[in-house]
Protein backbone atom coordinates (compact mmCIF):
# COMPACT_ATOMS: atom_id res chain seq x y z
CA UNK A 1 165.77 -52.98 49.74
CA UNK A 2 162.52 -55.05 49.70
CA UNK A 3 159.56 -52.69 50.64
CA UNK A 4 157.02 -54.12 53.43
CA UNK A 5 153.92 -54.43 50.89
CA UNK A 6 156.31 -56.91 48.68
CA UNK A 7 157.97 -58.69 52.30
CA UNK A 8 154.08 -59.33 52.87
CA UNK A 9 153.30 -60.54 49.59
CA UNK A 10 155.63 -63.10 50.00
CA UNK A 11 154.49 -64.10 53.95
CA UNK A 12 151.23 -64.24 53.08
CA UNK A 13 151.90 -66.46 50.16
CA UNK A 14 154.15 -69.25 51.86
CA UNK A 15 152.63 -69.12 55.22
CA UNK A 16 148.76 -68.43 54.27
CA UNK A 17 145.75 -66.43 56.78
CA UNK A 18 147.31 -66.82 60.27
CA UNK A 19 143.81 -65.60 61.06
CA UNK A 20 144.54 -64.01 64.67
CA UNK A 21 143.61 -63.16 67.31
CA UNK A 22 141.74 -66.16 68.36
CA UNK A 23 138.95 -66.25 70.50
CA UNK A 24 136.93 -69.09 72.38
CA UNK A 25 133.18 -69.26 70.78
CA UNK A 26 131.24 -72.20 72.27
CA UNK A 27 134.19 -73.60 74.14
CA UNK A 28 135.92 -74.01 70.94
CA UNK A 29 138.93 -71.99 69.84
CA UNK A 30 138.65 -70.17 66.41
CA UNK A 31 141.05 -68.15 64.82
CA UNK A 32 138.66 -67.01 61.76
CA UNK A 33 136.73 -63.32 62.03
CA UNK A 34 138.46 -61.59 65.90
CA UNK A 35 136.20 -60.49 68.62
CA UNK A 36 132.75 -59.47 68.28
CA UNK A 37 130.95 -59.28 71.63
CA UNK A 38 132.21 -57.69 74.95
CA UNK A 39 133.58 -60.92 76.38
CA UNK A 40 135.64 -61.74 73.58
CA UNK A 41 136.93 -58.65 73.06
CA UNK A 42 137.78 -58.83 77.34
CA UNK A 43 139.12 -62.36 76.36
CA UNK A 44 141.55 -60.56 74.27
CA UNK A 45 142.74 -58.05 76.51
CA UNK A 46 143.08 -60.68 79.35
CA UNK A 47 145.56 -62.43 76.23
CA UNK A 48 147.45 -59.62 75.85
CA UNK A 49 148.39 -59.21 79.39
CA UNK A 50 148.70 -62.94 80.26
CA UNK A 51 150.88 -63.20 77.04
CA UNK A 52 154.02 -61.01 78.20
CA UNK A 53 157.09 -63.16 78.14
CA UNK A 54 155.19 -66.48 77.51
CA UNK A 55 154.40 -68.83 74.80
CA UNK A 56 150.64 -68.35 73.72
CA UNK A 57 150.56 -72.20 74.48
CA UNK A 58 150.53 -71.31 78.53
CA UNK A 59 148.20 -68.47 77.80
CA UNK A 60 145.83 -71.10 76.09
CA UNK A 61 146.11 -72.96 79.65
CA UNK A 62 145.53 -70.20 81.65
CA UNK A 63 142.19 -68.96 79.95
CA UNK A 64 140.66 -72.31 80.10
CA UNK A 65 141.38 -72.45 83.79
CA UNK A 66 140.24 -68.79 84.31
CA UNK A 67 136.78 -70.11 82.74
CA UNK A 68 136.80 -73.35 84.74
CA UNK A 69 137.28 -71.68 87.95
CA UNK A 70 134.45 -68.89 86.89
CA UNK A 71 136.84 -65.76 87.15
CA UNK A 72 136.37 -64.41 83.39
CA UNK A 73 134.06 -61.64 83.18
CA UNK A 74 135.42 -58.28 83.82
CA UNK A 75 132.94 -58.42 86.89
CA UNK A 76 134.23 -61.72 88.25
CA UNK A 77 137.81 -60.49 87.43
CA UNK A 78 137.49 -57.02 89.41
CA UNK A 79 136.11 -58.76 92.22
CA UNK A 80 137.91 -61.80 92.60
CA UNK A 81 140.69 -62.15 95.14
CA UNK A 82 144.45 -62.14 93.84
CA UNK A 83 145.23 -65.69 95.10
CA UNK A 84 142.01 -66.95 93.02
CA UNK A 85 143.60 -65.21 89.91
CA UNK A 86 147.14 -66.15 90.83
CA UNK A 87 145.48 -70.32 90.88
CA UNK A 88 143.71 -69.57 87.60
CA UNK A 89 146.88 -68.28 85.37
CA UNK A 90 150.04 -69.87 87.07
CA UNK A 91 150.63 -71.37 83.65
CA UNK A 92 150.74 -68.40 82.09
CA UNK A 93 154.17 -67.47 84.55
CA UNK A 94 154.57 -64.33 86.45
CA UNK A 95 151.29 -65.03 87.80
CA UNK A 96 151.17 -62.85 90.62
CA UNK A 97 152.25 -59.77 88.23
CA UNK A 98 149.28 -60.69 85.90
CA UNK A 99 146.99 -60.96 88.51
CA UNK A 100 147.43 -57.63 89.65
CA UNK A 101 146.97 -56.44 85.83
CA UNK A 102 144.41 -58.14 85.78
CA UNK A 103 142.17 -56.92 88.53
CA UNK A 104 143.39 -53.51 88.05
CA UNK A 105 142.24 -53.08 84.48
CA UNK A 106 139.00 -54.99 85.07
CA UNK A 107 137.82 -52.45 88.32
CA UNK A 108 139.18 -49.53 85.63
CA UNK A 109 136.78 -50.72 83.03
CA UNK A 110 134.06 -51.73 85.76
CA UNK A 111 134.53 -48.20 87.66
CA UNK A 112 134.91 -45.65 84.37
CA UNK A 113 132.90 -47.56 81.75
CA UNK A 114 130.01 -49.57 84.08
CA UNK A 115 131.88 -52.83 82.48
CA UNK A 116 131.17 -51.76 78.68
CA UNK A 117 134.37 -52.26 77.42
CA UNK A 118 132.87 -51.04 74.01
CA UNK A 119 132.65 -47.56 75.42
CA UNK A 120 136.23 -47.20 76.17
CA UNK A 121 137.07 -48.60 72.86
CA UNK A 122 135.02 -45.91 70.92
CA UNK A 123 137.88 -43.19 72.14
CA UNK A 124 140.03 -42.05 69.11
CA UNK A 125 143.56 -44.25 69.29
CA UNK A 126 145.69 -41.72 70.54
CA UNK A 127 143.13 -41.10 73.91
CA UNK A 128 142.27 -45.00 74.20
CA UNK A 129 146.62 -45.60 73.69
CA UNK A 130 147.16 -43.13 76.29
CA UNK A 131 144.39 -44.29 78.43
CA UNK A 132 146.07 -48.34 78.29
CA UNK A 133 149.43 -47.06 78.88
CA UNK A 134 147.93 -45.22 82.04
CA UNK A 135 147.17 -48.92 83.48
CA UNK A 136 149.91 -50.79 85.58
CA UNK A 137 150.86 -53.39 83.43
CA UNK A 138 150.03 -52.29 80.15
CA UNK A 139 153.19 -51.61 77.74
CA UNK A 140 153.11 -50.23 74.06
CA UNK A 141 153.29 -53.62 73.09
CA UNK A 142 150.54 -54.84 75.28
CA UNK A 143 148.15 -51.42 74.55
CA UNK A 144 148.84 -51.81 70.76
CA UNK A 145 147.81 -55.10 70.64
CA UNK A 146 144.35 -54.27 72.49
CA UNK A 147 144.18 -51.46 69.87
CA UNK A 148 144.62 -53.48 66.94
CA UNK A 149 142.88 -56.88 68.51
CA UNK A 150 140.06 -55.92 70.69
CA UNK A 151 139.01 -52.81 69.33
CA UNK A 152 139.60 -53.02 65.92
CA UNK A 153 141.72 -49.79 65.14
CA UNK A 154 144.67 -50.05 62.98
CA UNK A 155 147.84 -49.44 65.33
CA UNK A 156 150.69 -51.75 64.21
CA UNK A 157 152.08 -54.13 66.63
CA UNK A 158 155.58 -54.20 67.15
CA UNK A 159 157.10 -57.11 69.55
CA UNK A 160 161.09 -58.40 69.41
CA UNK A 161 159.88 -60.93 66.54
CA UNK A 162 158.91 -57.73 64.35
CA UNK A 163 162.56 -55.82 65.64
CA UNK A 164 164.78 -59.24 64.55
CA UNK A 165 163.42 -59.27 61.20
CA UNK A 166 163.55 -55.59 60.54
CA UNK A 167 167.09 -55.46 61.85
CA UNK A 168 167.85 -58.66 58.87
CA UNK A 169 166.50 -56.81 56.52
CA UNK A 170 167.80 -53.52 56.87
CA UNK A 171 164.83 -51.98 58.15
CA UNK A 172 164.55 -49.32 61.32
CA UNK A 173 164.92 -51.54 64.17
CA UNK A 174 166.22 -48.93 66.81
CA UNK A 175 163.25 -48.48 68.60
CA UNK A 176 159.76 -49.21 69.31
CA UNK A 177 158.25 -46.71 67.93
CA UNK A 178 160.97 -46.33 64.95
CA UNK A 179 159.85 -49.60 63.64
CA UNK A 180 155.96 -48.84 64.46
CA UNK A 181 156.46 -45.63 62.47
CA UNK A 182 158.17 -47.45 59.20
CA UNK A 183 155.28 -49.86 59.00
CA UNK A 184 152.40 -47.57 59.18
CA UNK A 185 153.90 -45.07 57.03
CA UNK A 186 154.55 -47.63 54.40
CA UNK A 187 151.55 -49.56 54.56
CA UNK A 188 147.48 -48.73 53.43
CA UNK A 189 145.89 -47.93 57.05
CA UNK A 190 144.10 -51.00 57.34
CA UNK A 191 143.32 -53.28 60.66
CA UNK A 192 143.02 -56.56 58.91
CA UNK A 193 146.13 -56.17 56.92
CA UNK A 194 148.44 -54.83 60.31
CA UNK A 195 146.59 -58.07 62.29
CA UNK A 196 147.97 -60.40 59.70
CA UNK A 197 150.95 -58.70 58.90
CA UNK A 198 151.72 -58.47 62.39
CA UNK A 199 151.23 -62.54 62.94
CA UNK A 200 152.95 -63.87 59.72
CA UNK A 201 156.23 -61.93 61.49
CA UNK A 202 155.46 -63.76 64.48
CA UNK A 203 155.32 -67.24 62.32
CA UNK A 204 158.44 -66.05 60.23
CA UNK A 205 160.41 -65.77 63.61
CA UNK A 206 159.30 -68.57 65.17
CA UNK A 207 159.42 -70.87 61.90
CA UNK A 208 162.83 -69.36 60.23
CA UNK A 209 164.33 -66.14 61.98
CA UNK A 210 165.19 -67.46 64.85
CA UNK A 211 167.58 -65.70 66.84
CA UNK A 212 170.73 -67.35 67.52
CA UNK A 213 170.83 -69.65 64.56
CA UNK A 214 168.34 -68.25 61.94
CA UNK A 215 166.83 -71.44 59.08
CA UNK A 216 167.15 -69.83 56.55
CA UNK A 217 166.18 -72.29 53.94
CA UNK A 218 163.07 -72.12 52.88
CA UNK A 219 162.29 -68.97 54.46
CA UNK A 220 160.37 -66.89 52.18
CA UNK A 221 162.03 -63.48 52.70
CA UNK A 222 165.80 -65.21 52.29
CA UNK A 223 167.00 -63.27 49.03
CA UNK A 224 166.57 -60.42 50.53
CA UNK A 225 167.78 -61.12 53.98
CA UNK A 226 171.23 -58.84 54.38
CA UNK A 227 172.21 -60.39 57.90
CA UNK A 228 170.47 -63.66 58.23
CA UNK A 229 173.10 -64.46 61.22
CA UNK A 230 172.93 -61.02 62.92
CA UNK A 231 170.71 -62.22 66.28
């Protein structure tokens, strides 16, 4: 069975540095070196959220209208009024959802951290995971990628691209954490190797593994693909 370090390897050698998450410096998207101040690390925890069940296309949409419309801060965010939100990140789809997740996780940061998201992110990952999860809204999928994103601490992401692939190649697939647990047990604890690990899946499902009729030619993994038309 082909081990995760080789099934990388080979990603990283077909598909190149995804480079993500991006972030918005000088009104200009860049998907080189993550977040590094407090409002791009927000920006990426506003992604995350607005990202659930959408392409990141409509997220892209939604961001630039959130800055247009001046609700971006965690300040302007906690403060604004749900319909404002709702206007700002329709494209984003189940606006009126994220708009509650929204403003609830920006007052939490505003109330317990004085709007320093930095101090909540200097928590070890099991109190800041726990902490996430406590928000309405917030998923394992959605805290991980915060963890792993925003605040820089390796947690591996695990979304239904990651689950399709394992499941083709024979890996534990059963469960979220199953497949979180197989990755960071076989991999070197490392942040920027679980980002880009974690985003050449993403590329390999949406370029190749597909779910009702995989591509398989080409795809870099194929050899060792058992069931590359198990959806």
């Amino acid at each position: 069975m082909l081990k995760p370090t080789q099934a990388y390897c080979l990603l990283l050698k077909s598909f190149g540095p995804q480079g993500w998450w991006p972030v918005t410096r000088n009104g200009i998207t860049e998907h080189r070196g993550g977040p590094k101040s407090e409002g791009e690390k927000w920006e990426v925890v506003v992604g995350a959220i607005l990202t659930q069940n959408t392409a990141w296309t409509n997220v892209e949409k939604a961001l630039a209208e959130m800055r247009k419309q001046n609700s971006w801060s965690i300040e302007s965010v906690a403060t604004a009024t749900e319909k404002k939100l709702e206007k700002a990140i329709r494209s984003a789809g189940y606006f009126r959802q994220k708009a509650k997740y929204l403003k609830e996780t920006a007052k939490y940061i505003q109330k317990n951290y004085g709007s320093k998201i930095e101090k909540m992110f200097s928590q070890p990952i099991g109190a800041l995971r726990y902490e996430l999860l406590s928000l309405k809204g917030i998923g394992p999928e959605t805290a991980d990628s915060i963890i792993l994103y925003s605040a820089n601490k390796p947690r591996f992401v695990v979304d239904a691209y990651t689950r399709r692939i394992c499941g083709r190649l024979g890996w534990p697939h059963s469960t979220y954490k199953e497949t979180q647990e197989f990755f960071e047990s076989n991999l070197p604890e490392e942040v920027k190797l679980y980002q880009e690990y974690h985003a050449l899946l993403v590329k390999l499902a949406k370029r190749h593994c597909l779910k009702r009729e995989p591509l398989c030619e080409n795809c870099p993994l194929e050899k060792n693909c058992s069931r590359p038309n198990d959806a």
